[in-house]
PDB file of N, CA and C in Angstrom:
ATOM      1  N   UNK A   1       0.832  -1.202   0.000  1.00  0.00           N
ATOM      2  CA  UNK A   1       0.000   0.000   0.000  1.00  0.00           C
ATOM      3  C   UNK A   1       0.869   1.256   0.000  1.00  0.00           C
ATOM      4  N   UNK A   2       1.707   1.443   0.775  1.00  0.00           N
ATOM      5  CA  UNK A   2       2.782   2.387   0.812  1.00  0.00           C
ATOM      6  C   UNK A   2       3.546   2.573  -0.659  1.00  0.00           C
ATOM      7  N   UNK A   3       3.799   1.551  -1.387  1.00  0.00           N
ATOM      8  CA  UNK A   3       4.669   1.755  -2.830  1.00  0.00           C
ATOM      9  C   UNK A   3       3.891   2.381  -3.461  1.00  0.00           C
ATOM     10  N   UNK A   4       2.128   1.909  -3.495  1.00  0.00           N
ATOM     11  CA  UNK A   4       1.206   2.512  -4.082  1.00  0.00           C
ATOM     12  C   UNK A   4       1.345   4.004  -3.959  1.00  0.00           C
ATOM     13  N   UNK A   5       1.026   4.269  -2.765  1.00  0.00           N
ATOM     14  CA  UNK A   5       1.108   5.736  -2.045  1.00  0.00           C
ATOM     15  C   UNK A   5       1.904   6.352  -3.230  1.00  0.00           C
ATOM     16  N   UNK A   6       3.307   5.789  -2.666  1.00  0.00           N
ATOM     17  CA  UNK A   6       4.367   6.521  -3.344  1.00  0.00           C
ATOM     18  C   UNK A   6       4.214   6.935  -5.018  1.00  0.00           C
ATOM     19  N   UNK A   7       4.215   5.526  -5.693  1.00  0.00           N
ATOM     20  CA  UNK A   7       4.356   5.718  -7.195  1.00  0.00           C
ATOM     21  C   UNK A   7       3.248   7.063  -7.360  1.00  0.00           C
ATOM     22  N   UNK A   8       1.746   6.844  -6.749  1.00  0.00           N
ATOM     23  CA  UNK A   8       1.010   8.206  -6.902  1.00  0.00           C
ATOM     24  C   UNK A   8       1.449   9.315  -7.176  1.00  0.00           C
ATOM     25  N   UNK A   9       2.278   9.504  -5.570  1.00  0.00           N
ATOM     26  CA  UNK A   9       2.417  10.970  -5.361  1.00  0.00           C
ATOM     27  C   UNK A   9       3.688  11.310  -6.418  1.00  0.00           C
ATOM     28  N   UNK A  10       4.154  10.227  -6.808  1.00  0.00           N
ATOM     29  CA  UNK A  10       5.464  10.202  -8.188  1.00  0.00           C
ATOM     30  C   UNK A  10       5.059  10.743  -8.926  1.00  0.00           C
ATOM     31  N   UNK A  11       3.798  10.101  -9.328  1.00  0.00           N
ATOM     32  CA  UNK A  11       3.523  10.223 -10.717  1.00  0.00           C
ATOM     33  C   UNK A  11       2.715  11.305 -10.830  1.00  0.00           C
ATOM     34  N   UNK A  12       2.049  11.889  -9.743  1.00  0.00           N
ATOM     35  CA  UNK A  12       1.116  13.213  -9.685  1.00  0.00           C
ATOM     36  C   UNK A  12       2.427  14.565  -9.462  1.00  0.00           C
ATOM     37  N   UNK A  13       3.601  14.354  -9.302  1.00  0.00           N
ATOM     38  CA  UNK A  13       4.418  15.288  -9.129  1.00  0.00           C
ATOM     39  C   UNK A  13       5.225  15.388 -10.911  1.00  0.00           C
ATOM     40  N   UNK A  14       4.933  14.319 -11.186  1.00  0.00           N
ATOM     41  CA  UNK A  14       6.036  14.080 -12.558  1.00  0.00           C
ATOM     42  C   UNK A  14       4.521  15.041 -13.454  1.00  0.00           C
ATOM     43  N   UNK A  15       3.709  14.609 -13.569  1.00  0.00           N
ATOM     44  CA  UNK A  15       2.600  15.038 -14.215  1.00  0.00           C
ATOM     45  C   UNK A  15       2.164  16.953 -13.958  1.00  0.00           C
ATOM     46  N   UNK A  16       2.628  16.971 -12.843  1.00  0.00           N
ATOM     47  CA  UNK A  16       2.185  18.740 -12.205  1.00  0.00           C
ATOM     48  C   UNK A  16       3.523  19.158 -13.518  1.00  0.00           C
ATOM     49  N   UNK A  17       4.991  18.482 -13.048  1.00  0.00           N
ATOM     50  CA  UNK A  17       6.106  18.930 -13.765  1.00  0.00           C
ATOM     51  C   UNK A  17       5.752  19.292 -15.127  1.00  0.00           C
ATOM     52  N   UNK A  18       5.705  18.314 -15.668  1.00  0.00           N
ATOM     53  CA  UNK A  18       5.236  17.807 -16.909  1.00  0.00           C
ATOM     54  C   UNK A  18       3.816  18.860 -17.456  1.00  0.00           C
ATOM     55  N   UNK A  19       3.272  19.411 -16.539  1.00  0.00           N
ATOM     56  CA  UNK A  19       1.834  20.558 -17.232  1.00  0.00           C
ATOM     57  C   UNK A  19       2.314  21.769 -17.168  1.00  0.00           C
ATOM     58  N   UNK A  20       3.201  22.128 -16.038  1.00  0.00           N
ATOM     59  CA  UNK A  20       3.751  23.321 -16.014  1.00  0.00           C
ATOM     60  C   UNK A  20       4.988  23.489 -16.517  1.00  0.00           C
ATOM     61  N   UNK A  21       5.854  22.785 -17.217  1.00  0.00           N
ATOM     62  CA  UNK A  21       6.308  22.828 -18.722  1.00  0.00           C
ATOM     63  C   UNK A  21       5.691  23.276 -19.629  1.00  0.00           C
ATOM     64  N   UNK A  22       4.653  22.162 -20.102  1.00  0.00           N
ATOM     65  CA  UNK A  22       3.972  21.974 -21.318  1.00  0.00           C
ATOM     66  C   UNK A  22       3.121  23.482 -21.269  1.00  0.00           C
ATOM     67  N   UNK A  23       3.153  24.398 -19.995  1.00  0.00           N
ATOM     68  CA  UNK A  23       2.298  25.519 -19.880  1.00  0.00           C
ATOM     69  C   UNK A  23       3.244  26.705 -20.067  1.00  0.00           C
ATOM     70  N   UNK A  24       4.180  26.627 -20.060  1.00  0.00           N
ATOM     71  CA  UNK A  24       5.328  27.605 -20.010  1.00  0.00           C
ATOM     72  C   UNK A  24       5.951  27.401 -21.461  1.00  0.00           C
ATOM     73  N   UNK A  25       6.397  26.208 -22.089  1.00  0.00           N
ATOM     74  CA  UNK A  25       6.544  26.540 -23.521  1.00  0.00           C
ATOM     75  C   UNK A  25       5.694  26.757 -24.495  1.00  0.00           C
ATOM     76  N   UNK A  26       4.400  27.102 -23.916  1.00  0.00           N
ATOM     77  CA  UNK A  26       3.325  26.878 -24.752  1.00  0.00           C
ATOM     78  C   UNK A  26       3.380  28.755 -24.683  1.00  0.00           C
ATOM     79  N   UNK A  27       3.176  29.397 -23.633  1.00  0.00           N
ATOM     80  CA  UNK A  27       3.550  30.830 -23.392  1.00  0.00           C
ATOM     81  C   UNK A  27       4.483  31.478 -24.066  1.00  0.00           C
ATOM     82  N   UNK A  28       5.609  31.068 -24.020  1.00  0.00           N
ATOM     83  CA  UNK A  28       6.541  30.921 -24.572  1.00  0.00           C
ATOM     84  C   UNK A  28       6.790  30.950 -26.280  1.00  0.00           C
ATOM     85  N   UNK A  29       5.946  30.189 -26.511  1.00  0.00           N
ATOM     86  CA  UNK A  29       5.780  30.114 -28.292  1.00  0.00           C
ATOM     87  C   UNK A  29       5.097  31.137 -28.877  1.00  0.00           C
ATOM     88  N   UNK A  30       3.740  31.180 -27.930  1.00  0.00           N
ATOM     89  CA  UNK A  30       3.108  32.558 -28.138  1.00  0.00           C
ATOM     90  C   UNK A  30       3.149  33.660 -28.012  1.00  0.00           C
ATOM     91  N   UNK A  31       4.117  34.490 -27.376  1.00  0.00           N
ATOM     92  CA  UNK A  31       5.236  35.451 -27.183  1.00  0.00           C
ATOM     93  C   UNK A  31       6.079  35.590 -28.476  1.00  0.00           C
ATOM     94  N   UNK A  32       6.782  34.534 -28.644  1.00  0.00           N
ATOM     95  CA  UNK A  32       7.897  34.218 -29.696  1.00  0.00           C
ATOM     96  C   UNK A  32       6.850  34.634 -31.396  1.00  0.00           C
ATOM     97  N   UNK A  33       5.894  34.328 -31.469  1.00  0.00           N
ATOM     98  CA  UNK A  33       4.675  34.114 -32.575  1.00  0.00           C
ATOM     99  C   UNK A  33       4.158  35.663 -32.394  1.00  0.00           C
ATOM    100  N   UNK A  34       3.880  36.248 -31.408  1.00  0.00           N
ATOM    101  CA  UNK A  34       3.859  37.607 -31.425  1.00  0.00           C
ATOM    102  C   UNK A  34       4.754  38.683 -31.812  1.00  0.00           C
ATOM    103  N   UNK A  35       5.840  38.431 -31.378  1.00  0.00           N
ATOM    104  CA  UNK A  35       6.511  38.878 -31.290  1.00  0.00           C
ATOM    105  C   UNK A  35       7.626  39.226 -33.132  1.00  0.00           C
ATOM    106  N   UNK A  36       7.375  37.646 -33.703  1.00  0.00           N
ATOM    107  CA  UNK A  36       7.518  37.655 -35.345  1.00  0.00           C
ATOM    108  C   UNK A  36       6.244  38.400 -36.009  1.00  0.00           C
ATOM    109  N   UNK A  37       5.277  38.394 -35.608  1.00  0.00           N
ATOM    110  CA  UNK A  37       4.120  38.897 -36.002  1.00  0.00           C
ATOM    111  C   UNK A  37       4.051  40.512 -36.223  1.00  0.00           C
ATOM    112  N   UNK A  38       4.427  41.109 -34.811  1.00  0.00           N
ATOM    113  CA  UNK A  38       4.988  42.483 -35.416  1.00  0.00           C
ATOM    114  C   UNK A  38       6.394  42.993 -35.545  1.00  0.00           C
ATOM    115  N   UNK A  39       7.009  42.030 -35.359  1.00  0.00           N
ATOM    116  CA  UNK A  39       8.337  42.176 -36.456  1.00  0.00           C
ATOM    117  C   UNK A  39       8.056  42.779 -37.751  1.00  0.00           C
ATOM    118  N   UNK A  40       7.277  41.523 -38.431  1.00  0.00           N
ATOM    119  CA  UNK A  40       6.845  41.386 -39.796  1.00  0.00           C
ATOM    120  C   UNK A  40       6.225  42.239 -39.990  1.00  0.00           C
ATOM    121  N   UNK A  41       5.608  43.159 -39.752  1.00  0.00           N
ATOM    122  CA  UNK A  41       4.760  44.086 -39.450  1.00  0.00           C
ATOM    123  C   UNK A  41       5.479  45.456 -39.916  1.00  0.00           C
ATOM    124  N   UNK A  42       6.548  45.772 -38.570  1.00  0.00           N
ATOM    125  CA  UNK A  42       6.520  46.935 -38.629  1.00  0.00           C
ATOM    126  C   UNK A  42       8.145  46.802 -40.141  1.00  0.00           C
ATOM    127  N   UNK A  43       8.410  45.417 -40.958  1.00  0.00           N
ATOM    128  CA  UNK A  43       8.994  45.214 -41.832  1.00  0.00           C
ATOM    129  C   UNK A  43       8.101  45.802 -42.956  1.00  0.00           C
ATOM    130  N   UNK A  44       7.519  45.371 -43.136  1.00  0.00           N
ATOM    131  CA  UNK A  44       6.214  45.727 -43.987  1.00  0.00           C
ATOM    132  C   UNK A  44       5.863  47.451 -44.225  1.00  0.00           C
ATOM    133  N   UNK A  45       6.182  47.890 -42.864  1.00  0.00           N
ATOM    134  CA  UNK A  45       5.903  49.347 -42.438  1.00  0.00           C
ATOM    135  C   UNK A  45       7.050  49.900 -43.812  1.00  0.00           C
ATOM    136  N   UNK A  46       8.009  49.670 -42.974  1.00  0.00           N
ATOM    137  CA  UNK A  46       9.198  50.301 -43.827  1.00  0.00           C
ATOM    138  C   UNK A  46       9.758  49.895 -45.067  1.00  0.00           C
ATOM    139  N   UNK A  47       9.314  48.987 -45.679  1.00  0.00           N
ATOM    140  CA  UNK A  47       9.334  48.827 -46.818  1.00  0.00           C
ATOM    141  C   UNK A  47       8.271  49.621 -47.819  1.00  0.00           C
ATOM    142  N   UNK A  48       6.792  50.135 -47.252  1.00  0.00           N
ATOM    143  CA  UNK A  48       6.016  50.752 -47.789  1.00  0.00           C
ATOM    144  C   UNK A  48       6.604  52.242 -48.112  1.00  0.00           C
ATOM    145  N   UNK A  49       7.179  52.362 -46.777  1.00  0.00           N
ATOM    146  CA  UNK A  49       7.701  53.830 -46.446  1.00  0.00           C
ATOM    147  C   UNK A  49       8.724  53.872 -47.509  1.00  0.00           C
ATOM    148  N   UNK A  50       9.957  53.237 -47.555  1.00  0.00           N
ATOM    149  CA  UNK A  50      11.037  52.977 -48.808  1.00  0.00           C
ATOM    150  C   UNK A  50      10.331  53.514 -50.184  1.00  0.00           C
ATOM    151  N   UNK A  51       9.541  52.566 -50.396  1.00  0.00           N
ATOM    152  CA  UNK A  51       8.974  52.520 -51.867  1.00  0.00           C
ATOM    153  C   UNK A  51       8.181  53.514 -51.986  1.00  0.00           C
ATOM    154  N   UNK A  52       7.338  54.930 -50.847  1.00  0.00           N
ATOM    155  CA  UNK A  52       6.771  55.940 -51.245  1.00  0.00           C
ATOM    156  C   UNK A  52       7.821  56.389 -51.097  1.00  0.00           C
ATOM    157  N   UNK A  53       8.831  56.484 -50.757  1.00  0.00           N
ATOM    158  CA  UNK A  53      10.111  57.529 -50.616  1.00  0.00           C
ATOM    159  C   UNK A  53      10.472  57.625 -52.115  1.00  0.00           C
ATOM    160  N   UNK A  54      11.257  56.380 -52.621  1.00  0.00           N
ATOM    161  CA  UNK A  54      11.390  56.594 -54.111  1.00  0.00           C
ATOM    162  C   UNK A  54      11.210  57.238 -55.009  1.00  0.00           C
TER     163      UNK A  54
END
């Protein structure tokens, strides 16, 4: 009963690990995805700007 116990609280600690990873690179990506998003953006900006400059 006790190994039982244990492997549980193992496997409910490996699993917490394991979500709050999977929750932090997931943040993480979406930051990163924002962050190219107005990159690209304000690329776009100045290339418009370039080509009315011309």
């Amino acid at each position: 009963m006790a190994r039982f116990v244990a492997l549980l609280l193992a496997g409910l600690l490996i699993n917490a690990t394991l979500g709050a990873a999977t929750t932090i690179a997931f943040v993480l990506l979406c930051a990163l995805v924002a962050t190219c998003r107005v990159t690209m953006q304000r690329a776009r900006q100045m290339q418009a700007e370039d080509a009315g400059q011309v």
